[in-house]
Protein backbone atom coordinates (compact mmCIF):
# COMPACT_ATOMS: atom_id res chain seq x y z
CA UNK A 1 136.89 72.16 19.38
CA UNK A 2 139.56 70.20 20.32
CA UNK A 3 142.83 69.95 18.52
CA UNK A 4 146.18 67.14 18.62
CA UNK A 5 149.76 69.02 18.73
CA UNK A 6 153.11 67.38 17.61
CA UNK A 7 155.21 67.74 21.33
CA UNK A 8 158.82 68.16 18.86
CA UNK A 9 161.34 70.00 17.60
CA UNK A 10 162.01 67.88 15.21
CA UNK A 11 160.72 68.87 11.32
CA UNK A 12 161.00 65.45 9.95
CA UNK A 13 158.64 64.40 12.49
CA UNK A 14 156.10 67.56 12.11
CA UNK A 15 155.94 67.02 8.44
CA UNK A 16 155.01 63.04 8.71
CA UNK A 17 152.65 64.18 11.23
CA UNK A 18 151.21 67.01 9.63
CA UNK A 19 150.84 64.94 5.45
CA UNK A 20 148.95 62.88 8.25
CA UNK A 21 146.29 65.35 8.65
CA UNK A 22 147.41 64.64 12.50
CA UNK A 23 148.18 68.17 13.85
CA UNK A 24 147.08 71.53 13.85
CA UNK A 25 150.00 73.18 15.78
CA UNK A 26 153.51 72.28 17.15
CA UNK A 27 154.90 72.55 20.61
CA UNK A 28 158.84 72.34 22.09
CA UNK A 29 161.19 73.15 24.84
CA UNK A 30 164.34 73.06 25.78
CA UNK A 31 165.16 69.86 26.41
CA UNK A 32 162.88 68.67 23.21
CA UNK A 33 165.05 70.85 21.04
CA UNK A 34 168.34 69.18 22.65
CA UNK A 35 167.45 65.98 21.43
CA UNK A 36 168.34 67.58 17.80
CA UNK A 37 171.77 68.24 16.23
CA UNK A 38 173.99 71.29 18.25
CA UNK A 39 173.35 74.88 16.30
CA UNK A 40 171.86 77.85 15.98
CA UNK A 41 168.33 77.89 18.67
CA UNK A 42 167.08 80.77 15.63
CA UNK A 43 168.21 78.69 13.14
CA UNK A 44 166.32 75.58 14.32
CA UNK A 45 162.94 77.70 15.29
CA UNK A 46 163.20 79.99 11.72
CA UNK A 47 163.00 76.58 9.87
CA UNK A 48 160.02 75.19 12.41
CA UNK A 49 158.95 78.76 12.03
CA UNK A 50 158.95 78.32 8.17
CA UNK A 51 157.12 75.19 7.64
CA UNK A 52 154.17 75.90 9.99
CA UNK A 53 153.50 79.18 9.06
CA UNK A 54 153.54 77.70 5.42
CA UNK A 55 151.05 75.49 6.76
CA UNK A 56 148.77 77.05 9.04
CA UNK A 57 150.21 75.69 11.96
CA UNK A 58 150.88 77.20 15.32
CA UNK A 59 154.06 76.92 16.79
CA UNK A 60 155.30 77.57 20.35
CA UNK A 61 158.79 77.40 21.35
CA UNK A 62 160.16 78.91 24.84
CA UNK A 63 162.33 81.23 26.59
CA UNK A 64 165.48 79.94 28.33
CA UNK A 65 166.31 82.75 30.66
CA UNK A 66 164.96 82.41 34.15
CA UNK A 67 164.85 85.69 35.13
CA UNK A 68 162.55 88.58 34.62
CA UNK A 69 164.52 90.62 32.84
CA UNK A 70 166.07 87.84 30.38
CA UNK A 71 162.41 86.55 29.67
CA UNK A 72 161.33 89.64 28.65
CA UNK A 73 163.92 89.99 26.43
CA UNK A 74 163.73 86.48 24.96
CA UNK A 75 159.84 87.03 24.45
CA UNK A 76 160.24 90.43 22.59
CA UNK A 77 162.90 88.93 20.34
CA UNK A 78 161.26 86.13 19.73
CA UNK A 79 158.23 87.33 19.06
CA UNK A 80 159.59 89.74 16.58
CA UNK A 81 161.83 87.41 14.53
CA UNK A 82 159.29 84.66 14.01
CA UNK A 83 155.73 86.02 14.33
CA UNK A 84 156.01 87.24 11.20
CA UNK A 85 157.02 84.29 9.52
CA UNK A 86 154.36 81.97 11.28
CA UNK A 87 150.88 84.38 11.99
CA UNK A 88 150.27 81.93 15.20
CA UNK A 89 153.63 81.46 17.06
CA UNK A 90 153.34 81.29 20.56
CA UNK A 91 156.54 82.34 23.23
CA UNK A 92 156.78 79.22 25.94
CA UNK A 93 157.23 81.14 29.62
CA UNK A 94 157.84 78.67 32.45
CA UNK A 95 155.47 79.60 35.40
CA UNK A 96 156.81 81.35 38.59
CA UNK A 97 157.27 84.84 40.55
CA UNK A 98 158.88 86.06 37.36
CA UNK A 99 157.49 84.21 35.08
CA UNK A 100 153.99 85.69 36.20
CA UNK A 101 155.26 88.75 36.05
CA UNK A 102 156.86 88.35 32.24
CA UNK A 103 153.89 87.30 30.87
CA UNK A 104 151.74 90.01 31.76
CA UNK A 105 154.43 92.30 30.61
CA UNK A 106 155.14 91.12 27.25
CA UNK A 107 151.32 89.82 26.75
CA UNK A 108 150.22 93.45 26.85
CA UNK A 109 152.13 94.58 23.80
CA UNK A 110 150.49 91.76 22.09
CA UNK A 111 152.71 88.82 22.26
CA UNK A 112 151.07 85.63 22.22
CA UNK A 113 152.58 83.58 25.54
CA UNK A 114 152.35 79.75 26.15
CA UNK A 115 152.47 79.40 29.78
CA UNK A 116 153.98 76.21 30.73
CA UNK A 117 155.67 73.62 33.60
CA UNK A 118 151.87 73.90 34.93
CA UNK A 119 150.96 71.47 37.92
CA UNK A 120 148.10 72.86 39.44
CA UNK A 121 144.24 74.58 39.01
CA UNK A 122 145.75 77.71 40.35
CA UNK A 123 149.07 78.09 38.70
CA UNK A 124 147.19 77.09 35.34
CA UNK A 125 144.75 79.83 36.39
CA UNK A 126 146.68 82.66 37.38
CA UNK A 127 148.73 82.26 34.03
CA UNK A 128 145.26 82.58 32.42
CA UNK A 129 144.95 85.97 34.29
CA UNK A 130 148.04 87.35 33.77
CA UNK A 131 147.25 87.18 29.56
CA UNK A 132 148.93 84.14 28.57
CA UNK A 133 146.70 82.45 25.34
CA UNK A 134 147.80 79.14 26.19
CA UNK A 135 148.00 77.71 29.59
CA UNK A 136 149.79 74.11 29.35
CA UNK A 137 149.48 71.46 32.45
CA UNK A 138 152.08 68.64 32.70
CA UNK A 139 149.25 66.35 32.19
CA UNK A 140 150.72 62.52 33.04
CA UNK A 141 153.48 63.99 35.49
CA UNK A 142 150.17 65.39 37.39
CA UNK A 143 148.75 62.21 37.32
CA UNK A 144 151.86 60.15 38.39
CA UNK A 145 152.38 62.12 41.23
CA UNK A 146 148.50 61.76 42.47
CA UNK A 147 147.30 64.72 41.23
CA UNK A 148 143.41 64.94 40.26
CA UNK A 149 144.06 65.79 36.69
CA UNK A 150 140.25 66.02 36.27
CA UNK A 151 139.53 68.19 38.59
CA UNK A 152 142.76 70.34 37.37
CA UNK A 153 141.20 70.82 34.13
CA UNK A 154 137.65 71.03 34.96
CA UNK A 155 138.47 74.10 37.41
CA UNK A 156 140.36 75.65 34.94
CA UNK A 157 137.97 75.71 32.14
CA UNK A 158 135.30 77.00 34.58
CA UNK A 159 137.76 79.46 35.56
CA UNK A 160 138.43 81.00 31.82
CA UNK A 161 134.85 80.56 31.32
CA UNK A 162 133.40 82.55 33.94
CA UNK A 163 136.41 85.60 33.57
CA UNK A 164 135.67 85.54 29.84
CA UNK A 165 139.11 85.15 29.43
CA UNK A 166 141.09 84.38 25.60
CA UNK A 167 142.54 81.41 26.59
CA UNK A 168 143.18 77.78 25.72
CA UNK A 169 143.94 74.86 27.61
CA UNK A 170 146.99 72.63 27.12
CA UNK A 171 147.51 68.86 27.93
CA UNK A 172 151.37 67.94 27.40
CA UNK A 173 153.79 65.21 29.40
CA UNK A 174 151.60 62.72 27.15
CA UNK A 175 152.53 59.07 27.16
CA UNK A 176 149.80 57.01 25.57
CA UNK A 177 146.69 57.63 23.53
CA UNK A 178 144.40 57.06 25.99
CA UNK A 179 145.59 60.31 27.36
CA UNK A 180 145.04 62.11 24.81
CA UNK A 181 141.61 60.91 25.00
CA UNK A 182 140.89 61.24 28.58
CA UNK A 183 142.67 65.21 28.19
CA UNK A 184 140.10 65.64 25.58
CA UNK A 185 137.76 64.68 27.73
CA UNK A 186 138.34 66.04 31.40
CA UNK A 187 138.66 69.30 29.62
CA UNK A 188 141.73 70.26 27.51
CA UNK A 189 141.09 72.09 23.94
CA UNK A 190 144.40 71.05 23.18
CA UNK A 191 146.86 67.64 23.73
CA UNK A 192 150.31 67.79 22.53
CA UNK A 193 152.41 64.78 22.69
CA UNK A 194 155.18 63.26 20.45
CA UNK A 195 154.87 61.04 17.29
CA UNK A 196 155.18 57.87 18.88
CA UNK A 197 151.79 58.61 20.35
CA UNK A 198 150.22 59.73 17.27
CA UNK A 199 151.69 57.21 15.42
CA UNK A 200 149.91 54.86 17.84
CA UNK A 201 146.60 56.86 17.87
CA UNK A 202 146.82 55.63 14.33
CA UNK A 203 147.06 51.76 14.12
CA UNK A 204 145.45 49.04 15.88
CA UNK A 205 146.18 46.04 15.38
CA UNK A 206 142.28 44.57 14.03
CA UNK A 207 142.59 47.23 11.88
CA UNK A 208 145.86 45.88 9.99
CA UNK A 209 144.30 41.97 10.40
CA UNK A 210 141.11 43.82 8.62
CA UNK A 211 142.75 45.46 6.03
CA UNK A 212 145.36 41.87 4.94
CA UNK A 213 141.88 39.71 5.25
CA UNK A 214 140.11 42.50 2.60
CA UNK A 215 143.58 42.11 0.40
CA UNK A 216 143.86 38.63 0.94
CA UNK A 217 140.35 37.68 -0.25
CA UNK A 218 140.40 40.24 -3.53
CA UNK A 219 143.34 38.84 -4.69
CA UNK A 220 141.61 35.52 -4.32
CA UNK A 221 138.69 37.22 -6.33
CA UNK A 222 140.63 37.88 -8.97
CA UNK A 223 142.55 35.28 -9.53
């Protein structure tokens, strides 16, 4: 089953989205949440925290230490303030030495990890190994740079398949909705990308000439 994520921090924008029927989860980072207003980082993530778990909707939002020791921490606390409020939240650790290493720490006393700043079949993999639930590829930075995002994704899945592992594959760095098609696809369960996108995933332009023909002609009808 594939599902569409809203790639924001911003709630205005996950509530259009989700009224939409759009979404079934929510991602951010760092430099997604700051686009918003300066305050409180728990603050921000209790009231993302709030809404999706009201909703059903998974929510991931990331560490910013980059050490082992500070994304540990960060994880733990995390994990503890808003798990609770929102049954599916998800802790963001970038991939690395340490960042390896942190998510198999904190992943074995049951926190749900969102490994992220992917680029390849094996960092995507060994994040899959080390426990994280979510393994996220920079999908369209991949592809810009000549990766084979394709082949990325088709490895990967084979990968999880064949070590029976409980993981999910993310497609983010989304620009158009042809992506999130062609994720789909090559082999993500999961695209995330920002309301623009969706937005765009929802109109065409036939469509609107369609519907003002159909409106155009009743009215005629009728009168």
């Amino acid at each position: 089953m594939n599902h569409l994520f809203a790639d924001t921090a911003n709630l205005a924008e996950i509530i259009e989205a989700n009224e939409m029927g759009a979404i079934q989860g929510v991602t951010t980072n760092p430099s997604i949440i700051a686009k918003e207003p300066k305050g409180s980082f728990d603050t921000l993530i209790q009231g993302l925290a709030e809404y999706c778990g009201s909703e059903n909707l998974s929510l991931s939002a990331e560490v910013f230490a980059l050490d082992y020791d500070g994304m540990v921490r960060q994880a733990n606390e995390m994990y503890e303030k808003f798990a609770p409020i929102c049954k599916d939240f998800h802790v963001k650790i970038p991939v690395g030495f340490d960042g390896l290493r942190a998510i198999k720490t904190v992943s074995r006393v049951g926190v749900k990890i969102n490994a992220t700043a992917c680029y390849s079949e094996q960092q995507l993999q060994l994040c899959a190994s080390a426990g994280a639930h979510y393994v996220s590829l920079f999908y369209c930075r991949l592809k810009q740079y000549g990766g084979d995002v394709a082949k990325v994704l088709e490895r990967t899945r084979h990968y999880i398949q064949e070590n029976s592992l409980d993981c999910q594959i993310i497609a983010g760095s989304i620009r158009t909705q042809t992506d999130v098609s062609d994720a789909w696809k090559e082999g993500a369960d999961i695209v995330t990308t920002g309301l623009p996108v969706i937005l765009e995933m929802v109109e065409h332009p036939k469509s609107t000439e369609a519907i003002q023909r159909f409106d155009k002609d009743f009215s005629a009808w009728l009168n």
